[in-house]
C-alpha atoms as a PDB file:
ATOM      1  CA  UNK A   1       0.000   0.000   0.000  1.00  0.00           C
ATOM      2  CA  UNK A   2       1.986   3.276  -0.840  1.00  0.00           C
ATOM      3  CA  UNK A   3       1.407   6.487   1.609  1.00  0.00           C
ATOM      4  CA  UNK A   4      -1.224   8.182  -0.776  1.00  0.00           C
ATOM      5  CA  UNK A   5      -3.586   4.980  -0.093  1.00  0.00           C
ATOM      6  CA  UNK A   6      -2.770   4.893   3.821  1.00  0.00           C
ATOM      7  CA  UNK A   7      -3.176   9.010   3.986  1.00  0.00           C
ATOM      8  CA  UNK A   8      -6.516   8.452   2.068  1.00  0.00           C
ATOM      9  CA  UNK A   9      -7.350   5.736   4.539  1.00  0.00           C
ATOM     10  CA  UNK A  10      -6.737   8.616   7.203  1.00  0.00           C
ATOM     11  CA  UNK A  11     -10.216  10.226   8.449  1.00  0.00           C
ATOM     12  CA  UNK A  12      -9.834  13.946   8.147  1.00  0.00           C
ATOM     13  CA  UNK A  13      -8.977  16.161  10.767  1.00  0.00           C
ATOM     14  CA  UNK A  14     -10.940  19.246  11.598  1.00  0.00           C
ATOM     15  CA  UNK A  15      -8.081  22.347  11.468  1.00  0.00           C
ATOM     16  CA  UNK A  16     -11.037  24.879  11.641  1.00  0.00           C
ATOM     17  CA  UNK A  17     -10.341  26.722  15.023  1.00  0.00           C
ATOM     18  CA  UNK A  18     -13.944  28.046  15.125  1.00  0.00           C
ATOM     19  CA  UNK A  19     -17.844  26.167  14.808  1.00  0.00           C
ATOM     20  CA  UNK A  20     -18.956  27.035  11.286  1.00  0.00           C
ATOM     21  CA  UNK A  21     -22.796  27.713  10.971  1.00  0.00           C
ATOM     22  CA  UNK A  22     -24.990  27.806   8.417  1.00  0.00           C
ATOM     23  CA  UNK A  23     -26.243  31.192   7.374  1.00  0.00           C
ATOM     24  CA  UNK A  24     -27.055  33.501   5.118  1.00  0.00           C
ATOM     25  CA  UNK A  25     -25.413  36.413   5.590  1.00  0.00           C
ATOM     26  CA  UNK A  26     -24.940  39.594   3.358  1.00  0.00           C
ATOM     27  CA  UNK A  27     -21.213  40.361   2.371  1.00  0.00           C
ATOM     28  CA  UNK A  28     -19.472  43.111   0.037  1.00  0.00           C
ATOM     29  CA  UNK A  29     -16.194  42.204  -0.733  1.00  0.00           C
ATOM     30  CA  UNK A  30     -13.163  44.256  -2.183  1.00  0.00           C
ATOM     31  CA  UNK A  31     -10.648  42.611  -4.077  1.00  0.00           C
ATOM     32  CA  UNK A  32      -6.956  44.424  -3.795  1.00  0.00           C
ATOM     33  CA  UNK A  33      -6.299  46.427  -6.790  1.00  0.00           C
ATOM     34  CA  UNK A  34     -10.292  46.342  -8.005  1.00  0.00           C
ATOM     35  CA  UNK A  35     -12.713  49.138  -8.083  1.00  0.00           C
ATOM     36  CA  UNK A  36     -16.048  46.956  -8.695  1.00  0.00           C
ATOM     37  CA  UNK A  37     -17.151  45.348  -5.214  1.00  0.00           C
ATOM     38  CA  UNK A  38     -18.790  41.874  -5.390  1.00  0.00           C
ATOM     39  CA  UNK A  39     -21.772  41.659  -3.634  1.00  0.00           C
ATOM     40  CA  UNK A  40     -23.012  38.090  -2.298  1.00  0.00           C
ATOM     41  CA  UNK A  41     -23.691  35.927   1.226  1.00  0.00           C
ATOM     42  CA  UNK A  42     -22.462  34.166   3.005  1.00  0.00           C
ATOM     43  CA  UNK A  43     -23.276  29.584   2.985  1.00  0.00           C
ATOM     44  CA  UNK A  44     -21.418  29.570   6.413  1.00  0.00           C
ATOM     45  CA  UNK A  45     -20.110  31.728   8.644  1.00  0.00           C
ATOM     46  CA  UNK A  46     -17.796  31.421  11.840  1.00  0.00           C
ATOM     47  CA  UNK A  47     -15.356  34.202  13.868  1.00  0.00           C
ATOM     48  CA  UNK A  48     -12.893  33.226  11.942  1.00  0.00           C
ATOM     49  CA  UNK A  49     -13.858  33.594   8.238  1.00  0.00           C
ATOM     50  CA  UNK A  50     -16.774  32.420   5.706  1.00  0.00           C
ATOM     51  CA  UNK A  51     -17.487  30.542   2.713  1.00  0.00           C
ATOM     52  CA  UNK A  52     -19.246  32.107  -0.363  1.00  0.00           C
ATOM     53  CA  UNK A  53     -21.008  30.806  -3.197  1.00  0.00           C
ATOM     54  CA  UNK A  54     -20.344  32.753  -6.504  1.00  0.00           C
ATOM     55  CA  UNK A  55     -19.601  31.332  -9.944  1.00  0.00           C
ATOM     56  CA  UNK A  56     -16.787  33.826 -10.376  1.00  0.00           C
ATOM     57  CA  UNK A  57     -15.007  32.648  -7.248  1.00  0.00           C
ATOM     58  CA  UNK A  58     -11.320  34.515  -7.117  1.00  0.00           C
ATOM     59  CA  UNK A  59      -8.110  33.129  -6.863  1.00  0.00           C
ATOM     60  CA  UNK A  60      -6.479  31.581  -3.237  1.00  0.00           C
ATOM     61  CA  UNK A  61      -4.446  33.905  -2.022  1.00  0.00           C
ATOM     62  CA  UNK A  62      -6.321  37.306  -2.938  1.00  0.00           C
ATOM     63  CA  UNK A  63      -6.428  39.772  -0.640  1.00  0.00           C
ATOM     64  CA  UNK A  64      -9.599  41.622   0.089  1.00  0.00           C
ATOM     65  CA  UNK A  65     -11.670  43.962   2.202  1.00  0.00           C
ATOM     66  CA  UNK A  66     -14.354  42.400   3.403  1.00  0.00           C
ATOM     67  CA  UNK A  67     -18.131  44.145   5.024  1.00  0.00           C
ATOM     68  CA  UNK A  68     -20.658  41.422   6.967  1.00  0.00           C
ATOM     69  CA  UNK A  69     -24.088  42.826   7.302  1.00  0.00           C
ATOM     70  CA  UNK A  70     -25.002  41.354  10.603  1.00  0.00           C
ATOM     71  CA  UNK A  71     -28.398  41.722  11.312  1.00  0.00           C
ATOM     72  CA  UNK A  72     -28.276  45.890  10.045  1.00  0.00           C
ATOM     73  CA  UNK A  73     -24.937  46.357  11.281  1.00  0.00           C
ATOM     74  CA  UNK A  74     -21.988  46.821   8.562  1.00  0.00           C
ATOM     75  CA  UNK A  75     -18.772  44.842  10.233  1.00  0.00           C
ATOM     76  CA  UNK A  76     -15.270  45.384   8.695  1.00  0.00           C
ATOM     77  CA  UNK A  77     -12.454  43.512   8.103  1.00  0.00           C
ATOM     78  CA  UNK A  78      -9.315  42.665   6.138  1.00  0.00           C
ATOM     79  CA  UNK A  79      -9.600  38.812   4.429  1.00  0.00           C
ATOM     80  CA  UNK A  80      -7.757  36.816   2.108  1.00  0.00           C
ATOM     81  CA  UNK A  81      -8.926  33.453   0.142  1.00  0.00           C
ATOM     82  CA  UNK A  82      -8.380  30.664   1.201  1.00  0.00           C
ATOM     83  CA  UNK A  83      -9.522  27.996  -1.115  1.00  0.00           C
ATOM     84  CA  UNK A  84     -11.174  28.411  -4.347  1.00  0.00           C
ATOM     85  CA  UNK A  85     -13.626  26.048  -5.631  1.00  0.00           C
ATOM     86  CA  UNK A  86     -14.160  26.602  -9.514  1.00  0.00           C
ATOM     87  CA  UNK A  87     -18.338  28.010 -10.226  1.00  0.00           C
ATOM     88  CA  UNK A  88     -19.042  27.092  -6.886  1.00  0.00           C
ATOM     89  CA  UNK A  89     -17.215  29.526  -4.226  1.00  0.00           C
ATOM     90  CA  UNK A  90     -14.148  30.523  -1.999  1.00  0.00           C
ATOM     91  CA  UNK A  91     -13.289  29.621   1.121  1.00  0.00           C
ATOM     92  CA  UNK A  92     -12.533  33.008   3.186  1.00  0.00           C
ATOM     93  CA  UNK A  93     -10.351  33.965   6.536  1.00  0.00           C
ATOM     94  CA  UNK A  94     -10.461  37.067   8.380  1.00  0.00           C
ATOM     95  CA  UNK A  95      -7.623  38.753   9.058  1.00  0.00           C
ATOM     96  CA  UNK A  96      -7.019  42.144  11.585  1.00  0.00           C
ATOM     97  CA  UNK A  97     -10.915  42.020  13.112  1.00  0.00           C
ATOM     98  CA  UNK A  98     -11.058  44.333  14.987  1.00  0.00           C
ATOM     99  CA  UNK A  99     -12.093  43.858  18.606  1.00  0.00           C
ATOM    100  CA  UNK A 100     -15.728  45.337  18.769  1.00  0.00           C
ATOM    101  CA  UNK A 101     -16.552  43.714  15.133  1.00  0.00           C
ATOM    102  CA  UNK A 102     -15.003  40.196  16.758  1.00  0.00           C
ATOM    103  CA  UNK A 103     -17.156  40.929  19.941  1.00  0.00           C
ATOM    104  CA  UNK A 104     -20.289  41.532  17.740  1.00  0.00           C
ATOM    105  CA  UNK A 105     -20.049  38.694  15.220  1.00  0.00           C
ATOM    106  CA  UNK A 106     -19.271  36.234  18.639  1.00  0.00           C
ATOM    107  CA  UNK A 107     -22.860  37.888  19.688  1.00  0.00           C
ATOM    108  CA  UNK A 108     -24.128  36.938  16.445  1.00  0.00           C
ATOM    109  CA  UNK A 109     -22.855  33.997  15.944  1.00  0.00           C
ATOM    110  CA  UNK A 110     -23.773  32.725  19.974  1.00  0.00           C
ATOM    111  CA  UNK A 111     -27.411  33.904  19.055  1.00  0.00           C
ATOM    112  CA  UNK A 112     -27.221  30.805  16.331  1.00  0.00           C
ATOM    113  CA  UNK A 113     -26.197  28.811  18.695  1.00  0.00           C
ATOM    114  CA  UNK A 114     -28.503  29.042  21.326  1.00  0.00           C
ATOM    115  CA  UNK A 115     -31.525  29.068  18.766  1.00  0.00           C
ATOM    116  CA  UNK A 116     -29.982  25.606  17.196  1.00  0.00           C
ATOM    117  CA  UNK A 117     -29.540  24.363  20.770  1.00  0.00           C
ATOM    118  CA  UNK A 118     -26.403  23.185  20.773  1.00  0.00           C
ATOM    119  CA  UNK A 119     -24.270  22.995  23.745  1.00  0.00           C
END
């Protein structure tokens, strides 16, 4: 058996540092060195970054400013991609939150929680 058939045999570790959750939530993003924003939502969402759906996902690696509209509330931060899935979406991480956008998405985001009952 080489090592690609024993790593596939492997069951895959979570690396995610924060619970993902399911939601819909409005996002304007900024690629570096474009004037047109992108406007789309959110499929998950955790303190830590997002994934988006779009068909014209952008390249891993791209830097971008990023706005969440949590529930009326515009929340800023830096991002870059971190996995791109071809006509389906990127995989997103926030970078340099700052600490009263953090605090409010963690409100946010423990709201979910509670209302999906999880521990």
């Amino acid at each position: 058996m080489s090592s690609e058939d024993q790593q596939a045999d492997q069951p895959l570790v979570e690396r995610r540092r924060f619970p993902r959750y399911k939601v819909a939530v409005p996002v304007e993003l900024h690629p570096e060195g474009s004037t047109v924003p992108l406007h789309t939502q959110t499929a998950d969402l955790s303190l830590g970054g997002c994934y988006i759906e779009t068909n014209l996902a952008l390249a891993a690696g791209a830097k971008l400013a990023m706005v969440l509209w949590v529930e009326d509330e515009k929340l800023t931060t830096d991002a870059v991609v971190k996995t791109r899935d071809l006509a389906f979406g990127n995989g997103i991480c926030f970078l340099n939150m700052s600490a009263e956008h953090q605090a409010r998405l963690k409100k946010y985001l423990d709201t979910l929680e509670q209302q999906a009952g999880l521990p």
